[in-house]
Structure formats: C-alpha cells, structure tokens
C-alpha atoms as a PDB file:
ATOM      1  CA  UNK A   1       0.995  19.552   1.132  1.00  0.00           C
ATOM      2  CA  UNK A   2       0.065  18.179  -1.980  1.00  0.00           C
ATOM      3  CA  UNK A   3      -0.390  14.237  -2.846  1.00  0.00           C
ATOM      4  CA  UNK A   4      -0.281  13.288  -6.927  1.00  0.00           C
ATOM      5  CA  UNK A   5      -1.544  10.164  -6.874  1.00  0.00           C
ATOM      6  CA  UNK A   6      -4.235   7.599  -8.757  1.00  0.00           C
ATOM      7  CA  UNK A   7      -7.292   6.691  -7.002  1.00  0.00           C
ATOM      8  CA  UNK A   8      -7.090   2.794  -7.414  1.00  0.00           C
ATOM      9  CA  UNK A   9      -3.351   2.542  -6.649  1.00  0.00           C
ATOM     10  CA  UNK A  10      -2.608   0.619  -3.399  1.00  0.00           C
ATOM     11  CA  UNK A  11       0.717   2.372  -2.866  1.00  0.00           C
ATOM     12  CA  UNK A  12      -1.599   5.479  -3.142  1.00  0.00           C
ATOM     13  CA  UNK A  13      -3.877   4.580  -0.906  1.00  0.00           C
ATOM     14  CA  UNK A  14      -1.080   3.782   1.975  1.00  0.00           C
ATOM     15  CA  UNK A  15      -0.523   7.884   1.758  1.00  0.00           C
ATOM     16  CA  UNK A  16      -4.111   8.645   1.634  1.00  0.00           C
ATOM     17  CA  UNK A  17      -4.750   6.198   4.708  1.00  0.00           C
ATOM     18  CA  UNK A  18      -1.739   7.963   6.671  1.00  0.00           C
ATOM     19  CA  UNK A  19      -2.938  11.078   5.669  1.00  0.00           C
ATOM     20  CA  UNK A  20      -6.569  10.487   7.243  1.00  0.00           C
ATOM     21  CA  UNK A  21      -5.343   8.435  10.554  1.00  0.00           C
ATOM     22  CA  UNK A  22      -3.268  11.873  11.000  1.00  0.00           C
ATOM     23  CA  UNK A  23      -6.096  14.214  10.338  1.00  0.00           C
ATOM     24  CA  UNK A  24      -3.630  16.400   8.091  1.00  0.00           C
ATOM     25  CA  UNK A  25      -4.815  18.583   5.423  1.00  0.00           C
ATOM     26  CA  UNK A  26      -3.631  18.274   1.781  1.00  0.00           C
ATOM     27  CA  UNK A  27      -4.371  18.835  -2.009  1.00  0.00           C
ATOM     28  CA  UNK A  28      -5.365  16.116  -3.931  1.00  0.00           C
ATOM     29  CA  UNK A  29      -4.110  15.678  -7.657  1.00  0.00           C
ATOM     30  CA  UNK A  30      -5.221  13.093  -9.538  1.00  0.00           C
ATOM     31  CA  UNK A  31      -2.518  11.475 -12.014  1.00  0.00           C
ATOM     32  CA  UNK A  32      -3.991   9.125 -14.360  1.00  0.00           C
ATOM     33  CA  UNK A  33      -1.425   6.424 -15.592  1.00  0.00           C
ATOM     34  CA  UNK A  34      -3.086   4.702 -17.538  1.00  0.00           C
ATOM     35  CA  UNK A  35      -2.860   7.725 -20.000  1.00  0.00           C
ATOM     36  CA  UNK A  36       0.842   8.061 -18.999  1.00  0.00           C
ATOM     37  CA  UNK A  37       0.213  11.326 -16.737  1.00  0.00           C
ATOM     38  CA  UNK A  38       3.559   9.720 -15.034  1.00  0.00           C
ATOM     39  CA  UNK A  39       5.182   9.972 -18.047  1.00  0.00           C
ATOM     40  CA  UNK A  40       4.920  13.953 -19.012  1.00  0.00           C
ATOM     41  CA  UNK A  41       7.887  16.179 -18.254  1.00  0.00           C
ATOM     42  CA  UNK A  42       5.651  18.037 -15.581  1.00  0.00           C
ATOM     43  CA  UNK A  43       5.325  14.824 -13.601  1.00  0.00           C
ATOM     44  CA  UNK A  44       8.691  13.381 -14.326  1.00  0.00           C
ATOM     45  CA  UNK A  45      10.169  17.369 -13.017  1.00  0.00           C
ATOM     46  CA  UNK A  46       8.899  15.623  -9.552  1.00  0.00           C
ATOM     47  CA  UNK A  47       9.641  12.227  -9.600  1.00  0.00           C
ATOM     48  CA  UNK A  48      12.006  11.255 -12.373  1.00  0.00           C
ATOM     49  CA  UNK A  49      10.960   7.602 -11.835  1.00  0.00           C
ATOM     50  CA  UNK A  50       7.819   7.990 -13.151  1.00  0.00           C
ATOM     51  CA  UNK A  51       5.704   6.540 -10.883  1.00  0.00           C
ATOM     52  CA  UNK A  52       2.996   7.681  -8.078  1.00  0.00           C
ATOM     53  CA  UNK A  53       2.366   8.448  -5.438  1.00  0.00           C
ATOM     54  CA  UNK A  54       4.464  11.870  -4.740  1.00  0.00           C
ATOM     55  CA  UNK A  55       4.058  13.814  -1.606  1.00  0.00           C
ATOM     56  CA  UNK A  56       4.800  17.234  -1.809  1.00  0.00           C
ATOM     57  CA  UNK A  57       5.791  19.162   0.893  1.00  0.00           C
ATOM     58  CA  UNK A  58       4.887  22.840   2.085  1.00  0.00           C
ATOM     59  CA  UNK A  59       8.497  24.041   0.596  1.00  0.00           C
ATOM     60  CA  UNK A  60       8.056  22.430  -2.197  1.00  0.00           C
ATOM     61  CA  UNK A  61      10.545  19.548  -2.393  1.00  0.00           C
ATOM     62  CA  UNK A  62       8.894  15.728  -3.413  1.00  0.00           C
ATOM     63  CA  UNK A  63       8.898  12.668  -1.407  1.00  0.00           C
ATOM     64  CA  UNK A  64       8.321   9.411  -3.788  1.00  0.00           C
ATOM     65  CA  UNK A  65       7.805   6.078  -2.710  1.00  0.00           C
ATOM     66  CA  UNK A  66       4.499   5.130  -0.819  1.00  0.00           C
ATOM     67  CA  UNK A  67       6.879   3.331   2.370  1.00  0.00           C
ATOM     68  CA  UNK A  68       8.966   6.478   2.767  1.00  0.00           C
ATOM     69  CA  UNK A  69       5.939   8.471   2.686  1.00  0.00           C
ATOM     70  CA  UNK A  70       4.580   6.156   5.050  1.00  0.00           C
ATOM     71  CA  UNK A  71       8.111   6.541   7.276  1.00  0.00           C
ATOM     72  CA  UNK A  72       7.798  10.405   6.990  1.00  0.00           C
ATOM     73  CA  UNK A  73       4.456  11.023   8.046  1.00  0.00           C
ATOM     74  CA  UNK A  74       4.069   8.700  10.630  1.00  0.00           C
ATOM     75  CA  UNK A  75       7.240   9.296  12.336  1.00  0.00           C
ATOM     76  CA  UNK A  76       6.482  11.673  15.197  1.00  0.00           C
ATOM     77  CA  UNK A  77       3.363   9.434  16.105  1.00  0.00           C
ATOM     78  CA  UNK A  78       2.184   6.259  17.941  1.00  0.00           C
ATOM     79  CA  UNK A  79       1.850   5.115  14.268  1.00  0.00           C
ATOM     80  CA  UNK A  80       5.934   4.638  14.469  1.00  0.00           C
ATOM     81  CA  UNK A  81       7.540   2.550  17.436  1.00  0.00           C
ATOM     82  CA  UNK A  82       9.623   4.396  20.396  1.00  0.00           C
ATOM     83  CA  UNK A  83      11.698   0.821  21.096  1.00  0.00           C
ATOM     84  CA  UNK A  84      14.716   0.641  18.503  1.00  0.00           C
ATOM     85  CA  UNK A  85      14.092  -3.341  17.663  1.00  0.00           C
ATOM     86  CA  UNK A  86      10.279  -2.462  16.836  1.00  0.00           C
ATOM     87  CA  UNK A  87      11.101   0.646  14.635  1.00  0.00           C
ATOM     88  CA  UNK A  88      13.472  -2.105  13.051  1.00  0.00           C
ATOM     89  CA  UNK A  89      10.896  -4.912  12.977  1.00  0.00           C
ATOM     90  CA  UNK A  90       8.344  -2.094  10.931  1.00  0.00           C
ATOM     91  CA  UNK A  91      11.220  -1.798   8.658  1.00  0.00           C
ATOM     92  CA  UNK A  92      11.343  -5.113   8.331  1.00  0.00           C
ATOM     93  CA  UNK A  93       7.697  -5.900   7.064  1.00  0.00           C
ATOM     94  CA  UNK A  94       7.875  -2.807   4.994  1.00  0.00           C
ATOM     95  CA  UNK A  95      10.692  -4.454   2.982  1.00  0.00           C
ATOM     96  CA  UNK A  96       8.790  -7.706   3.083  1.00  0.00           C
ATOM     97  CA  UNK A  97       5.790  -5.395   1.571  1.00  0.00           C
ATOM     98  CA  UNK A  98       7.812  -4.487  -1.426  1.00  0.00           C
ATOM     99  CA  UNK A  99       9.900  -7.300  -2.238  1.00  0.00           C
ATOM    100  CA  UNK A 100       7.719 -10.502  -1.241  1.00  0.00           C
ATOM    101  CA  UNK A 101       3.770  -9.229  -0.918  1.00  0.00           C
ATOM    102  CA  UNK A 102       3.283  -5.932  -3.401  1.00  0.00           C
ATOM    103  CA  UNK A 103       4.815  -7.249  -6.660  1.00  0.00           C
ATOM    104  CA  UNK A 104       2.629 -10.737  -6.594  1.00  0.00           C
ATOM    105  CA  UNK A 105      -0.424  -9.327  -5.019  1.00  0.00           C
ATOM    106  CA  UNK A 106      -0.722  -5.840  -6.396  1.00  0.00           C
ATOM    107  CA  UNK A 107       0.680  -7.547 -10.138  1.00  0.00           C
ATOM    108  CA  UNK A 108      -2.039  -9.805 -10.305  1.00  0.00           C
ATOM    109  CA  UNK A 109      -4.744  -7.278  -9.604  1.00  0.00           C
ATOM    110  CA  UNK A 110      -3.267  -4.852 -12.075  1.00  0.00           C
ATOM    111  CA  UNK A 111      -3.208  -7.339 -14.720  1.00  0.00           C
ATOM    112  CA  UNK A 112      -6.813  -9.083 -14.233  1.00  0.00           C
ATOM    113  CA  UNK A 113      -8.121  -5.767 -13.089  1.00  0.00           C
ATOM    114  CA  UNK A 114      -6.720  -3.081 -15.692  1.00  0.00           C
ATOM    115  CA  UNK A 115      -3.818  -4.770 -18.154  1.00  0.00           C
ATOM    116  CA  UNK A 116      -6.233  -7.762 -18.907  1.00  0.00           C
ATOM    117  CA  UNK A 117      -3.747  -9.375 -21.586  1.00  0.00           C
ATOM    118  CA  UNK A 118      -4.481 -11.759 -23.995  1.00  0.00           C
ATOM    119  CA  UNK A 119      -4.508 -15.088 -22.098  1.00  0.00           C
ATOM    120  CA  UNK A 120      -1.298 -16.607 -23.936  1.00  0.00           C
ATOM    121  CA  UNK A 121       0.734 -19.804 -22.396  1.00  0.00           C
ATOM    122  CA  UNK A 122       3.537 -17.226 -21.287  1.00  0.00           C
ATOM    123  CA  UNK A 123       0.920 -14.953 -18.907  1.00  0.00           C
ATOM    124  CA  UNK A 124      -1.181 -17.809 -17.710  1.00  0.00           C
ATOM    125  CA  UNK A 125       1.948 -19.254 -16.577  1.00  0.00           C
ATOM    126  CA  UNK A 126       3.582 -15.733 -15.294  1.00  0.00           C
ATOM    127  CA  UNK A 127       0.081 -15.012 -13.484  1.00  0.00           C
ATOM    128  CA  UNK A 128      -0.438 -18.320 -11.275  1.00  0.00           C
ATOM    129  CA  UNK A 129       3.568 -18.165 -10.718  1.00  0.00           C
ATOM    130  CA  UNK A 130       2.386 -14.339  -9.075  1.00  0.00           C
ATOM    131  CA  UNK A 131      -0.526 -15.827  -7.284  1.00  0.00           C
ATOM    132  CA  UNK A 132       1.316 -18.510  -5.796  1.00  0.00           C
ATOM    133  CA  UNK A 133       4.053 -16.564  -4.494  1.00  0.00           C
ATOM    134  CA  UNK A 134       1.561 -14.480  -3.395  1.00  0.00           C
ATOM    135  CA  UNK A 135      -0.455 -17.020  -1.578  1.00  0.00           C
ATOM    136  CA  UNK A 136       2.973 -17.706   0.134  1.00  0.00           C
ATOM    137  CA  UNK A 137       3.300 -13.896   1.571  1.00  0.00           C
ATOM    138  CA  UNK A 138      -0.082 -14.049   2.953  1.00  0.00           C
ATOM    139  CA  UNK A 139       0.545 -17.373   4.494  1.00  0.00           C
ATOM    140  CA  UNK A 140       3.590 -15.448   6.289  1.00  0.00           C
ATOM    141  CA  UNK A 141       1.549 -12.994   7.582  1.00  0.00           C
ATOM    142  CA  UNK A 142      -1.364 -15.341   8.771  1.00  0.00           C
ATOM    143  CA  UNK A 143       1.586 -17.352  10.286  1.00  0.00           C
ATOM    144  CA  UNK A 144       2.480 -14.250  12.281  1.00  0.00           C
ATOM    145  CA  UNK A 145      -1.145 -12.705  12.815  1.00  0.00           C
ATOM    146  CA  UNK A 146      -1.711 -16.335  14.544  1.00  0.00           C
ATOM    147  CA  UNK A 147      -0.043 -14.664  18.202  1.00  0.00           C
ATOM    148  CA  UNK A 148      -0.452 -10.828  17.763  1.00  0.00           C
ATOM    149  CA  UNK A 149      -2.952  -8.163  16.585  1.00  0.00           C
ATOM    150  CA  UNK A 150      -0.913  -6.460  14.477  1.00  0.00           C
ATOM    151  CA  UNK A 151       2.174  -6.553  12.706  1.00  0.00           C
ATOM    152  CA  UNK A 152       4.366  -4.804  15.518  1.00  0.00           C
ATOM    153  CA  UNK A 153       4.625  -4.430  19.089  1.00  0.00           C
ATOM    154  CA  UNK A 154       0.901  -5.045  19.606  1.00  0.00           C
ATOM    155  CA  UNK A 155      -0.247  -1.831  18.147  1.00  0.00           C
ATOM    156  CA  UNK A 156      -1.320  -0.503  14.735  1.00  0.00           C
ATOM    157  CA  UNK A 157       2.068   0.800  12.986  1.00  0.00           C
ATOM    158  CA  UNK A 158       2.553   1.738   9.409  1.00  0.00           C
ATOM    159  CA  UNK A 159       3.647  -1.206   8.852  1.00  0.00           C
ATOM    160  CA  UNK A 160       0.133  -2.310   8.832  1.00  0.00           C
ATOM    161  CA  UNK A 161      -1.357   0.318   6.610  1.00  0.00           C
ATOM    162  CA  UNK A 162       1.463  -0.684   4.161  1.00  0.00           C
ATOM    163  CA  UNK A 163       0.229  -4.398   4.391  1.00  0.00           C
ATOM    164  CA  UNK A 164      -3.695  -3.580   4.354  1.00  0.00           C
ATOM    165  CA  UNK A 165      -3.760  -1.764   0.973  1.00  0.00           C
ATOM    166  CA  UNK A 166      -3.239  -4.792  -1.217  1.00  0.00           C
ATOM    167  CA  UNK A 167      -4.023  -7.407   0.900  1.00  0.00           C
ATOM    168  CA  UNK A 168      -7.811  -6.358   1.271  1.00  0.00           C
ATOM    169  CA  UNK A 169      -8.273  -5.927  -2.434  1.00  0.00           C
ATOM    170  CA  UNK A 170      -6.167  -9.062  -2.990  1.00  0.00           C
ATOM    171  CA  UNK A 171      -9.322 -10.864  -3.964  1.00  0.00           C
ATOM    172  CA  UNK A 172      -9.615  -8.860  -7.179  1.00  0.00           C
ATOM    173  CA  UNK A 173      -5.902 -10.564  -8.556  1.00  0.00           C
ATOM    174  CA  UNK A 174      -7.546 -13.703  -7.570  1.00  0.00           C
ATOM    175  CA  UNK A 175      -6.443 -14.301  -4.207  1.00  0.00           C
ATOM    176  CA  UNK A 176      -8.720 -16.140  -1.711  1.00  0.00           C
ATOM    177  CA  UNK A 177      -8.743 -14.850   1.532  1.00  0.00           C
ATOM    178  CA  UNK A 178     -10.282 -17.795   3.076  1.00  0.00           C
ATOM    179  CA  UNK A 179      -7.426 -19.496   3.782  1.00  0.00           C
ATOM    180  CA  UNK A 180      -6.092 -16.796   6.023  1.00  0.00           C
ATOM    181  CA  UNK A 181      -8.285 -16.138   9.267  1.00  0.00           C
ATOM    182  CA  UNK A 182      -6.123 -14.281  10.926  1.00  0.00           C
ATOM    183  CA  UNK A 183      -5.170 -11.882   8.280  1.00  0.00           C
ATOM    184  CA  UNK A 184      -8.916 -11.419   7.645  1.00  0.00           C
ATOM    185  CA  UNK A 185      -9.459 -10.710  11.247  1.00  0.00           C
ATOM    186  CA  UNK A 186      -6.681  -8.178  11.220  1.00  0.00           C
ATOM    187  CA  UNK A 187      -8.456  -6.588   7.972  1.00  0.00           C
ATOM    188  CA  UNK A 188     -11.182  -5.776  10.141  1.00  0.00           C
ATOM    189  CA  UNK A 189      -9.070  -4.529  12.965  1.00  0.00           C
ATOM    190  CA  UNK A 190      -7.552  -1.883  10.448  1.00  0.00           C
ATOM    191  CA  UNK A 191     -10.826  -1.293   9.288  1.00  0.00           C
ATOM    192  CA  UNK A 192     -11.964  -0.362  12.929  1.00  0.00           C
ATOM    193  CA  UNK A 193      -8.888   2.244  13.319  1.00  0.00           C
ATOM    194  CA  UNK A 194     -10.127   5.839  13.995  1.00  0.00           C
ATOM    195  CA  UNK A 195      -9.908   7.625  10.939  1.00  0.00           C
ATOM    196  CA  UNK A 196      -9.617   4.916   8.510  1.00  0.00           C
ATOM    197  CA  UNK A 197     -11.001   5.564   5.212  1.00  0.00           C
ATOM    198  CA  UNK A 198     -11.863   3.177   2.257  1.00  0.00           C
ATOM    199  CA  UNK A 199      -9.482   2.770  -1.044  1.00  0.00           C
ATOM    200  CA  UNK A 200     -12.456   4.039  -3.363  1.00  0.00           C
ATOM    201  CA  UNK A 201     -12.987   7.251  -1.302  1.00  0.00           C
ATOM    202  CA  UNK A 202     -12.021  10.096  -3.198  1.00  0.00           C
ATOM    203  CA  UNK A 203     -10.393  12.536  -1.263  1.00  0.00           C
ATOM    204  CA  UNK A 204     -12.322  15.640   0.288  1.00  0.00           C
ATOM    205  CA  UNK A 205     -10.763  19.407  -0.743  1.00  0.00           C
ATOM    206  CA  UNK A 206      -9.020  20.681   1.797  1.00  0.00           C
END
C-alpha cells in the first residue's frame, strides 16, 4: 500500500494512526498542499477531488477520504464493533467528526496555523463563529466522555482515532482544552493505545 498524504494534516494522521495500531506496512508519499501538489494532474489521476489523504491499495485502485480509510482498514479488527447498533453508533460520531467537530476545529488551526489572513472584520468574525461552534462539539463529546471511556461500546474504535486527531491539536486554532476533563482524560487514554504514534512523526520506510 501506499498513503499520499501531508504530514500536519489531521485527516492524515487518522490513516497514519490506523496504519500503526494495525502494524501494516506501507509507502509513504508526501503531498505538499500548500504548493498545490493536490492540484497536479498526477494527483488529481487519483483523487479527482483534490484533496489528501489517498490510500492506495496493492492493485492499485485509491481510497479517498480519511473516515472511509478509517472504515476500510479497521474493519476486520477489534478497532470496528461486532454488535450492529455499535458499528452504527461509530458511524454516527464519524459523521459528527465531519460535519460538527473537523470543519470548526481543524478550520481554525489551518487558518491561525498556516492561512494566517489579514485580521479583517469579516475573518475575526468568521474565526470566533468557528471556535464557538467548535467549543460546542467538544462540549458534546465531554458530555458523553462524562459515563464511558471511549466513544463506543467501552473500547477504543475508529471512531476515536477520527476524534483524537484534531481534538489534541485543537489548542493550536485556539481552543482551550481546560474546559473539557473528560475529553482530556480520554486524550491520554488514546495516547496510551499500543501502537499509537504522534501527529509530527514522520513515517518510517517500509
């Protein structure tokens, strides 16, 4: 297998992370986009939407989309739920991922991290209407950390690697983590997971 894919992406990092729990082997190739590496015809022959990370497989055919490469990996493991209602329940906070935590949290670290804009009325406003929203996902999960230790079932899922690789560089779009005990307490739980590697490891050859 191969994994395109930029080292400080979060989506990235949820196929690197899967990667290492499962102790498979794989090519790494660096895309850098911010010098539109997404954007060449090469890359776009693989993922037409332009965007990392890609998975390819040993036929060759791409998987896009860090959750489906999250789905597809971890399928055939304790990482994915046997009961139907938990496999549906992972679902669930992988959609809640994309649609409620990803685009506030992983926006405002882009932007304060790489974009860094000039601070006109328009993005102060757009940025602290991002970091409230995204204050309100992590309350959600803090709300539900409060009675489990992960996300699903009691166990570590991929629906928790999909959750932990923007919520524990949150703090760099300006998200205090304070607030949220029990999500910080389930940080460190992922943290503790055999095999887990950090976001700014580079990948070994393999």
């Amino acid at each position: 297998m191969k994994l395109y894919d930029y080292l400080p992406s979060g989506n990235g990092y949820k196929a690197r992370l899967i990667l290492a729990h499962r102790g498979l082997r794989y090519e790494y190739v660096p895309v850098d986009i911010l010098r539109a590496e997404t954007r060449t015809a090469g890359f776009l022959s693989r993922n037409p939407n332009g965007r990392i990370p890609v998975l390819e497989l040993d036929d060759g055919t791409h998987l896009c989309e860090s959750n489906a490469i999250l789905f597809y990996l971890g399928r055939d493991s304790d990482l994915w739920p046997v009961e139907l209602l938990d496999q549906a329940r992972v679902m669930q906070w992988l959609f809640f991922e994309q649609y409620s935590h990803e685009p506030n949290i992983a926006t405002a670290r882009f932007w304060l991290g790489w974009l860094k804009p000039e601070p006109t009325p328009y993005y102060v406003e757009t940025l602290a209407r991002k970091q409230e929203a995204g204050r309100a996902a992590l309350q959600v999960m803090d709300t539900h950390l409060a009675g489990q230790p992960y996300f699903v079932g009691g166990h570590f899922t991929i629906a928790d690697i999909a959750l932990y690789a923007y919520t524990h560089v949150a703090p760099e779009g300006g998200f205090d983590l304070m607030p949220y005990p029990n999500v910080r307490a389930w940080l460190d739980r992922v943290r503790g997971q055999p095999g887990h590697i950090a976001m700014t490891e580079s990948p070994r050859p393999t």
